[in-house]
C-alpha atoms as a PDB file:
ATOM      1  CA  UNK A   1       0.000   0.000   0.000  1.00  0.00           C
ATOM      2  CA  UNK A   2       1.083   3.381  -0.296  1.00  0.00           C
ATOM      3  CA  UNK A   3       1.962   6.008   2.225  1.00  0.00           C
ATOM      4  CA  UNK A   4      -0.419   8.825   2.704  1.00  0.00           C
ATOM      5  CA  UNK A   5       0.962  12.424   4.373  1.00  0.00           C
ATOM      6  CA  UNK A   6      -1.314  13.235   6.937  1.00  0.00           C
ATOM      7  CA  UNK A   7      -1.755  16.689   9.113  1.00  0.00           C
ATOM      8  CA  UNK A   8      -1.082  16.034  12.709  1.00  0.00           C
ATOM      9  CA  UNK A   9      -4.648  17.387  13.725  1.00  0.00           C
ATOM     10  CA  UNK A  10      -6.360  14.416  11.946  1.00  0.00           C
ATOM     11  CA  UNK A  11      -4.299  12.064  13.729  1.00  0.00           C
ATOM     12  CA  UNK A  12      -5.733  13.667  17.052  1.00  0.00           C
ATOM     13  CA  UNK A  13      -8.897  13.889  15.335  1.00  0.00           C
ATOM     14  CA  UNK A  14      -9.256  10.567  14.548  1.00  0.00           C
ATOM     15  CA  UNK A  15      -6.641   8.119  16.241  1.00  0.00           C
ATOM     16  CA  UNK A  16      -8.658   4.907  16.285  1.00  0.00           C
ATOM     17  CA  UNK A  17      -9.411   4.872  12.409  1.00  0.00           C
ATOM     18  CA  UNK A  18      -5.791   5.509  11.785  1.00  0.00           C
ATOM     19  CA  UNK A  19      -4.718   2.669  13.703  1.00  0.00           C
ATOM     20  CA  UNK A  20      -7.638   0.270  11.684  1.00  0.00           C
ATOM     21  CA  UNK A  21      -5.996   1.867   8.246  1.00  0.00           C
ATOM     22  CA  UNK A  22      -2.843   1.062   9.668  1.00  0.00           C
ATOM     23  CA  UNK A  23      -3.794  -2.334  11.083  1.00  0.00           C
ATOM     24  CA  UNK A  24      -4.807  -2.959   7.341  1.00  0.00           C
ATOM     25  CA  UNK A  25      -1.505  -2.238   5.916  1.00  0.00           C
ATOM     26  CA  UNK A  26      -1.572   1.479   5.131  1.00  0.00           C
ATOM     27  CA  UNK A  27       1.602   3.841   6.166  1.00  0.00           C
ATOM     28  CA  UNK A  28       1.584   7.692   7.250  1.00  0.00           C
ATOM     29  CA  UNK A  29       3.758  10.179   7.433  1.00  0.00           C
ATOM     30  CA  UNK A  30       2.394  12.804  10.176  1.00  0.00           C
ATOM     31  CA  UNK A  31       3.187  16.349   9.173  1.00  0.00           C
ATOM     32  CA  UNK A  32       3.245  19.566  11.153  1.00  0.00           C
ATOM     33  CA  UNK A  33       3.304  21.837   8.074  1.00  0.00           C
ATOM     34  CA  UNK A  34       6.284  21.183   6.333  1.00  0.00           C
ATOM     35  CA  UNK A  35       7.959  19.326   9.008  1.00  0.00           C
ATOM     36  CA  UNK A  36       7.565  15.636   9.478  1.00  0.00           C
ATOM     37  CA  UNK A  37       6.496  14.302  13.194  1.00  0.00           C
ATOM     38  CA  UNK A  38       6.397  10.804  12.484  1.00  0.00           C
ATOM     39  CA  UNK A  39       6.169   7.881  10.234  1.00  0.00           C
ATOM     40  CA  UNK A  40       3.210   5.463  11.258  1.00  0.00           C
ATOM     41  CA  UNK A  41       3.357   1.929   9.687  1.00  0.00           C
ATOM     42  CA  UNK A  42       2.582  -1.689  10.504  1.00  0.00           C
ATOM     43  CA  UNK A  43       5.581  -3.808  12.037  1.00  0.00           C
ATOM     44  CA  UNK A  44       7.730  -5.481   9.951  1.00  0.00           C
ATOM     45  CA  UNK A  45       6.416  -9.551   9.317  1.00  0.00           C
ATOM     46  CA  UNK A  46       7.311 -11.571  12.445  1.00  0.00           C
ATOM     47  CA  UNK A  47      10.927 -13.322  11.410  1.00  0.00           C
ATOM     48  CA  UNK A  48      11.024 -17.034  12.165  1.00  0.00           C
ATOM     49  CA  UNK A  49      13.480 -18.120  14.572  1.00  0.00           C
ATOM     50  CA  UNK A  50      15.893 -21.052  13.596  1.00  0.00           C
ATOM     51  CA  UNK A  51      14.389 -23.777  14.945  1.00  0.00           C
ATOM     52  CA  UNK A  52      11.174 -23.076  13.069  1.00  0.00           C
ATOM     53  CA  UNK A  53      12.773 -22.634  10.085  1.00  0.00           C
ATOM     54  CA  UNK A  54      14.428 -25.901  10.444  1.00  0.00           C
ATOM     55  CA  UNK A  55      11.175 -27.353  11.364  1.00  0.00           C
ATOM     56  CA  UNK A  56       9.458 -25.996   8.244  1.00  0.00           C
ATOM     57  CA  UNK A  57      12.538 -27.699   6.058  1.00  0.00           C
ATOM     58  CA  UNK A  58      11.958 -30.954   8.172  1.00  0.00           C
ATOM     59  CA  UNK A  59       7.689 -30.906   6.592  1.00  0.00           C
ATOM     60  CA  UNK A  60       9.264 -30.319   3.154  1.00  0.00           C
ATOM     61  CA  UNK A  61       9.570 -33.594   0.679  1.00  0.00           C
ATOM     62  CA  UNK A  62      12.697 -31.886  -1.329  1.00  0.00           C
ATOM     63  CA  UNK A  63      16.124 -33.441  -2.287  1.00  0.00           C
ATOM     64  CA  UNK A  64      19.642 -32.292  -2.694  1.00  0.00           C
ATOM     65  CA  UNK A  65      20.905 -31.596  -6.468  1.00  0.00           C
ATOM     66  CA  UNK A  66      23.223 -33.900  -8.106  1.00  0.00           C
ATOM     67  CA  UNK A  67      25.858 -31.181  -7.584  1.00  0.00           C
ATOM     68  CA  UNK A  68      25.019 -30.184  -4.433  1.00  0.00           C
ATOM     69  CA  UNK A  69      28.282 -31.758  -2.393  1.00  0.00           C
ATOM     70  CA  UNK A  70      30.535 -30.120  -5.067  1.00  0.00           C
ATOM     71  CA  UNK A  71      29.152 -26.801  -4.749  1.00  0.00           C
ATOM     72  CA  UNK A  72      29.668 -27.352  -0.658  1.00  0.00           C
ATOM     73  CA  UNK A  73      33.353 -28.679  -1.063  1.00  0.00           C
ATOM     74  CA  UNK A  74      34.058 -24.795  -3.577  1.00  0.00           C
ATOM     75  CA  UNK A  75      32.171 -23.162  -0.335  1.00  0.00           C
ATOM     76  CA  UNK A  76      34.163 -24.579   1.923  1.00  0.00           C
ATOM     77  CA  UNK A  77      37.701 -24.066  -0.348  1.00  0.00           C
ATOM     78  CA  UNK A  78      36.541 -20.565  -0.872  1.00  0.00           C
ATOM     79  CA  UNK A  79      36.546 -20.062   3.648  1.00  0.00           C
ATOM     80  CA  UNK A  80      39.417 -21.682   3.398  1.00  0.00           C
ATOM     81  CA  UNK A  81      41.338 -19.054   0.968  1.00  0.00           C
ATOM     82  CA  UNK A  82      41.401 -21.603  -2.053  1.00  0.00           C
ATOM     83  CA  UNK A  83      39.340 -20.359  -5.104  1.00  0.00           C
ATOM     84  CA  UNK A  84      36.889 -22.433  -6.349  1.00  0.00           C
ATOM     85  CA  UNK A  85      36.656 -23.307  -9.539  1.00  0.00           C
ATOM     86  CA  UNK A  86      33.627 -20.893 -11.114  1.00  0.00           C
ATOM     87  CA  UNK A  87      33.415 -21.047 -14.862  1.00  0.00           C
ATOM     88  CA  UNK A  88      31.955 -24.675 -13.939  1.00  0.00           C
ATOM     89  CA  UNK A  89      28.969 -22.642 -12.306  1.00  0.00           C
ATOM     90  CA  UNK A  90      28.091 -21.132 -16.088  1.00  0.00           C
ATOM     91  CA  UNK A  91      27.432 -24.509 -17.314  1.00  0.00           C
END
């Protein structure tokens, strides 16, 4: 959604139907003339912790390319200062 400029007076006019537009996904940016107060916006999505992202991988029914344990032995050259071998990425 986009973000609407607002004056400050609606915003003390009318908190509780700001916070349902905001609850619905809309942003503000609260003005005092030409001078900006504040920015009002829903919270960022809720980031999964660890474990439930390895849960989530645990449900899934996927499998490993063919080339999967040669692109972890470049990864692991590449920590160790070795370069891996790239142009076979292209292919």
């Amino acid at each position: 959604m986009a973000t609407t400029h607002i004056p400050q007076e609606e915003v003390l006019r009318d908190l509780p139907a700001l916070l349902a537009r905001v609850h619905e996904g809309e942003s503000f940016i609260i003005e005092d003339g030409e001078t900006v107060l504040a920015v009002l916006q829903p919270p960022p999505p809720r980031q999964l912790t660890f474990r439930e992202r390895l849960e989530a991988l645990k449900d899934r029914d996927t499998r490993m390319g063919a080339d999967f344990a040669d692109d972890v032995e470049d990864g692991i050259r590449l920590h160790q200062g070795d370069r891996p071998n790239i142009s076979a990425w292209d292919e």
